[in-house]
C-alpha atoms as a PDB file:
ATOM      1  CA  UNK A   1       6.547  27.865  10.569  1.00  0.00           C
ATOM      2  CA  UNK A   2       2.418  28.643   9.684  1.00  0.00           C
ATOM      3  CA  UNK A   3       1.712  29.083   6.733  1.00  0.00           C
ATOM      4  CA  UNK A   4       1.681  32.291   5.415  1.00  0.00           C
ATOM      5  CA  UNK A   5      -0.887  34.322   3.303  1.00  0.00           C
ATOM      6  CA  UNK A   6       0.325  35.685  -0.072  1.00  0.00           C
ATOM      7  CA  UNK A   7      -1.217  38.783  -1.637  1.00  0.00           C
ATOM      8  CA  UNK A   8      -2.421  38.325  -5.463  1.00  0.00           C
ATOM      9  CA  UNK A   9      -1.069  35.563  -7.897  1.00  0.00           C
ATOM     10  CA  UNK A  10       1.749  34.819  -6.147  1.00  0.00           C
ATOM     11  CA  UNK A  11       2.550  32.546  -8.972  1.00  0.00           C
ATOM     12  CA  UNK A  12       2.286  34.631 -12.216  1.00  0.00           C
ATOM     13  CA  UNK A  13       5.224  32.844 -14.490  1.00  0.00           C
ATOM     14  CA  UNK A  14       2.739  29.659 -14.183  1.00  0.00           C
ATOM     15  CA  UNK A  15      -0.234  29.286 -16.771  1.00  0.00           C
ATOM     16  CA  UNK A  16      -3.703  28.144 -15.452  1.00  0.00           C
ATOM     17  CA  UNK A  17      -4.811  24.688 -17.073  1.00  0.00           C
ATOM     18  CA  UNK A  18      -7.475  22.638 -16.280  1.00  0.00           C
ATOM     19  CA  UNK A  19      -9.083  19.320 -16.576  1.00  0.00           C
ATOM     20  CA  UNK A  20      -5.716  17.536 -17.016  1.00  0.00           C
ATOM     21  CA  UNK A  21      -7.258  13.979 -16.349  1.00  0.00           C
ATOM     22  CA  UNK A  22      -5.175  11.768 -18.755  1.00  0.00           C
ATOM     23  CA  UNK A  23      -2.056  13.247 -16.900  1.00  0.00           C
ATOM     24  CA  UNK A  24      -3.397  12.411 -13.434  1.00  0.00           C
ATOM     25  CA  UNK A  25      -4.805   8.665 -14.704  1.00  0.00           C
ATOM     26  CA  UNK A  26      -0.711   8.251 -16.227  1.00  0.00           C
ATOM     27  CA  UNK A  27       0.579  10.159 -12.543  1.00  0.00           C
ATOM     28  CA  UNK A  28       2.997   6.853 -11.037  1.00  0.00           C
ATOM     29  CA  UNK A  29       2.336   5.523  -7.358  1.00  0.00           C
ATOM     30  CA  UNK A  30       3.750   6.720  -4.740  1.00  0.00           C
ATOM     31  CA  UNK A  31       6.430   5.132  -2.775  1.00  0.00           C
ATOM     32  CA  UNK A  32       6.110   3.781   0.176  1.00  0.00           C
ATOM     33  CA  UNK A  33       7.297   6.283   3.302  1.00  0.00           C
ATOM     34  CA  UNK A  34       9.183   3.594   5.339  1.00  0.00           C
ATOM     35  CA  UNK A  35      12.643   3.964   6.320  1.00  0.00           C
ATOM     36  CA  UNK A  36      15.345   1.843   4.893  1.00  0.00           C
ATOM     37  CA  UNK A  37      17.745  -0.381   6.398  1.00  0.00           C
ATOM     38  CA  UNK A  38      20.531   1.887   6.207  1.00  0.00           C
ATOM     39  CA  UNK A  39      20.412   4.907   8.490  1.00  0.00           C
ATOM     40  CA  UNK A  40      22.316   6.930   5.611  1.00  0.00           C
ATOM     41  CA  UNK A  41      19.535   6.138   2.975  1.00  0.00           C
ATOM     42  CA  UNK A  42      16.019   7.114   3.511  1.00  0.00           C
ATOM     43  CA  UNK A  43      12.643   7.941   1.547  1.00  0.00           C
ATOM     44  CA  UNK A  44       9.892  10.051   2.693  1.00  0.00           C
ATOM     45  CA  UNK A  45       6.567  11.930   1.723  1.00  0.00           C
ATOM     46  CA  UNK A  46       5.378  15.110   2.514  1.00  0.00           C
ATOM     47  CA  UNK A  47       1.846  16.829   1.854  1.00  0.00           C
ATOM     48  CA  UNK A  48       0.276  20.111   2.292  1.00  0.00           C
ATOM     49  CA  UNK A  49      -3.405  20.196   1.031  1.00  0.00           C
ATOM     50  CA  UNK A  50      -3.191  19.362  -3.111  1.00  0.00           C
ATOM     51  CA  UNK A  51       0.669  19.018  -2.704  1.00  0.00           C
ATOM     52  CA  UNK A  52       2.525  15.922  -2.476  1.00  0.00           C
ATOM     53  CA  UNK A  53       6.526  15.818  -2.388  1.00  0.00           C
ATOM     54  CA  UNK A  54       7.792  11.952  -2.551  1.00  0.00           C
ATOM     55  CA  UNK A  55      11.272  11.979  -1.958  1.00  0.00           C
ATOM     56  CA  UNK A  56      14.887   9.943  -0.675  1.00  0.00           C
ATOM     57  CA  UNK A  57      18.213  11.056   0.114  1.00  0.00           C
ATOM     58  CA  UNK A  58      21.365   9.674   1.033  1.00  0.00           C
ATOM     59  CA  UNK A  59      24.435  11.035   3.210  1.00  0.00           C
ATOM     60  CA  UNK A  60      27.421   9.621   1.193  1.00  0.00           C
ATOM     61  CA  UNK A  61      27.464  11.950  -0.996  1.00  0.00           C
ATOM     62  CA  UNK A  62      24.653  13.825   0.325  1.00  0.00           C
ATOM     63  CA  UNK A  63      22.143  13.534  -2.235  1.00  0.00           C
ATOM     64  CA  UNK A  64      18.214  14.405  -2.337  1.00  0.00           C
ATOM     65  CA  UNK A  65      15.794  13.242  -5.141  1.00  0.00           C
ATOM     66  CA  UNK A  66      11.997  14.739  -5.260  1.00  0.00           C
ATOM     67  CA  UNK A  67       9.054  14.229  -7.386  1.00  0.00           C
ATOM     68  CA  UNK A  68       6.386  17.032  -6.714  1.00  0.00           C
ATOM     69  CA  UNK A  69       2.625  16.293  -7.387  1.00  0.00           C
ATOM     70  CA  UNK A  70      -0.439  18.512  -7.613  1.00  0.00           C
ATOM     71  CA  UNK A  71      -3.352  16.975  -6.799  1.00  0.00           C
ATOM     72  CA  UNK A  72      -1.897  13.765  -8.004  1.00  0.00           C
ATOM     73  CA  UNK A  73      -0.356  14.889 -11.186  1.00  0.00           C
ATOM     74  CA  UNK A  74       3.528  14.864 -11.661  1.00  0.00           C
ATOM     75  CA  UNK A  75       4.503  19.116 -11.795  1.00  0.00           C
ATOM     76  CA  UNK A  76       8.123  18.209 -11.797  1.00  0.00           C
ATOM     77  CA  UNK A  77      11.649  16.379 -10.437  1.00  0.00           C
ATOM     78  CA  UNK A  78      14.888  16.721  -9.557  1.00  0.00           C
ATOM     79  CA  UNK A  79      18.454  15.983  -7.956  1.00  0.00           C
ATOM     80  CA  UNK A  80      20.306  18.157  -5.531  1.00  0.00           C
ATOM     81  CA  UNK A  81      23.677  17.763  -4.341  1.00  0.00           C
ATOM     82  CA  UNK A  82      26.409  20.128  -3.548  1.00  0.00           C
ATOM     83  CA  UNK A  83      27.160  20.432  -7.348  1.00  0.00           C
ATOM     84  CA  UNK A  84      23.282  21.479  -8.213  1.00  0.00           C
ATOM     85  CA  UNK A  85      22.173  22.549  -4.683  1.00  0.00           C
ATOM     86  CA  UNK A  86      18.565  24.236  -5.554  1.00  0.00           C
ATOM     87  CA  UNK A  87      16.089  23.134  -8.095  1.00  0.00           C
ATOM     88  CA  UNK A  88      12.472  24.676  -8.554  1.00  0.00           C
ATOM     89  CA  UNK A  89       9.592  23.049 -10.407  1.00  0.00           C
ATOM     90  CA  UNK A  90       5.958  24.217 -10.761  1.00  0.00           C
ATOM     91  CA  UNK A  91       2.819  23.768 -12.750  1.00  0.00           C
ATOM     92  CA  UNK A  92      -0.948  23.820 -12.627  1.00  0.00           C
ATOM     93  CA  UNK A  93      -3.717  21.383 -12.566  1.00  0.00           C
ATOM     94  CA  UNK A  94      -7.861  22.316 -12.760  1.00  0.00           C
ATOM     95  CA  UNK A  95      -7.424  25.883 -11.669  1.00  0.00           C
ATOM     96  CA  UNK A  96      -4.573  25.314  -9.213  1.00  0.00           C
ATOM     97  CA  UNK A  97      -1.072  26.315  -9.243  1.00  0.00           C
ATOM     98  CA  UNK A  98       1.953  25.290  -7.589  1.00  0.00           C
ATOM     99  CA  UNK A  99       5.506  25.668  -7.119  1.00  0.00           C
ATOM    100  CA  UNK A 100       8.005  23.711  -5.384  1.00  0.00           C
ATOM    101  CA  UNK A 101      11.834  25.346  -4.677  1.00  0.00           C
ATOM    102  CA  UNK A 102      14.033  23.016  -3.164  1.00  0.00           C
ATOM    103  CA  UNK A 103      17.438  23.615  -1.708  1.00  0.00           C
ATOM    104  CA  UNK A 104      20.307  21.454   0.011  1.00  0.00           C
ATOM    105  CA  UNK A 105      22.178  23.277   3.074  1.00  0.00           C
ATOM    106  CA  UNK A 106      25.328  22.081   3.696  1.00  0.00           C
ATOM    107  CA  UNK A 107      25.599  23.958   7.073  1.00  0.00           C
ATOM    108  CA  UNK A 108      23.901  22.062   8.645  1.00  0.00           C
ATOM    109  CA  UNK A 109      22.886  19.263   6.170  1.00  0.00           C
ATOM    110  CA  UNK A 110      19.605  20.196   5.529  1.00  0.00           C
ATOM    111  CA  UNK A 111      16.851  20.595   3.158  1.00  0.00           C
ATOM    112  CA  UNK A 112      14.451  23.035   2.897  1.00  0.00           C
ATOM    113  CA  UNK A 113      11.449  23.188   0.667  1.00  0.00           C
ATOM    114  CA  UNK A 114       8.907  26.391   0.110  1.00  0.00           C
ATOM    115  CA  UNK A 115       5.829  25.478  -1.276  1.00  0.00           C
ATOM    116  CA  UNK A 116       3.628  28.176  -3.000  1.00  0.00           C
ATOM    117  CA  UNK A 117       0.327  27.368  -4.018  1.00  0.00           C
ATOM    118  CA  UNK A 118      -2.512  29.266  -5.711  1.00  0.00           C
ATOM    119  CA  UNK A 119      -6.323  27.780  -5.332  1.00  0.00           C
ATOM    120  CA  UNK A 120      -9.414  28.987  -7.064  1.00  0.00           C
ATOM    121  CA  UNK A 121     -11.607  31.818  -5.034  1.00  0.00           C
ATOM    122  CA  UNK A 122      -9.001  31.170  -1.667  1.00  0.00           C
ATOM    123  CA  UNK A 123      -5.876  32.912  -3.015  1.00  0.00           C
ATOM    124  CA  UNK A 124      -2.218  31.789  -2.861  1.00  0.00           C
ATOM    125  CA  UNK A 125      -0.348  30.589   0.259  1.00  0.00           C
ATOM    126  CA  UNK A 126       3.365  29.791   0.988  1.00  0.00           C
ATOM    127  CA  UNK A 127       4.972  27.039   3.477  1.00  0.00           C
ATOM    128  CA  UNK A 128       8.809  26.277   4.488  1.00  0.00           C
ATOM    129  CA  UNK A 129       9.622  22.937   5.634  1.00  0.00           C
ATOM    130  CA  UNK A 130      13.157  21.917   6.956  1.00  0.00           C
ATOM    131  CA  UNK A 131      14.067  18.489   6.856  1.00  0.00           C
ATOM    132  CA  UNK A 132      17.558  17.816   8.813  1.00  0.00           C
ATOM    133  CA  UNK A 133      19.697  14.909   7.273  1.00  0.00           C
END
């Protein structure tokens, strides 16, 4: 899917900070991207321009932890399962605002992710991913 144009502050709930430079010097590594031994276990990354979703998931249960970054800085985490399939998260760093709504599908075992960001003077864009487990 492209990503799609959104009119106005598509992110209004969220309040513009800046200069948050002691949060992004604190922000942990990220994990390495590389597969694990077992095939029901894996980690991953994904970015779209300031974004940055680290995650893993397993199969048994079907599980999927995220951390969500904005240009480096830590905007929020989470669990899904089948008990607590959705979980957004959000926040903004030097001018920028993002949001993060992530959502296990059981039918087929999926996850999807829609990113919504919001960048000084360019406006505010939105992006599905799919990841199938």
């Amino acid at each position: 899917m492209a990503v799609k144009r959104l009119p106005g502050d598509a992110l209004p709930h969220i309040q513009t900070t800046t200069h948050n430079y002691a949060a992004m010097a604190a922000a942990p590594a990220a994990e390495d991207a590389t597969t694990q031994a077992f095939l029901e276990n894996q980690s991953g990354s994904i970015t779209i321009g300031p974004i940055k979703i680290d995650y893993s998931w397993s199969l048994n249960p079907p599980e999927f932890d995220f951390t969500a970054y904005l240009l480096g800085v830590q905007i929020g985490s989470g669990t899904i399962n089948a008990q607590n399939p959705s979980i957004t998260v959000g926040g903004s760093v030097d001018g920028f605002k993002a949001e993060a709504k992530v959502t296990l599908g059981m039918n087929p075992l999926q996850i999807v992710i829609v990113l919504t960001i919001c960048a000084p003077f360019v406006g505010c864009y939105s992006k599905t991913i799919t990841i199938p487990l």
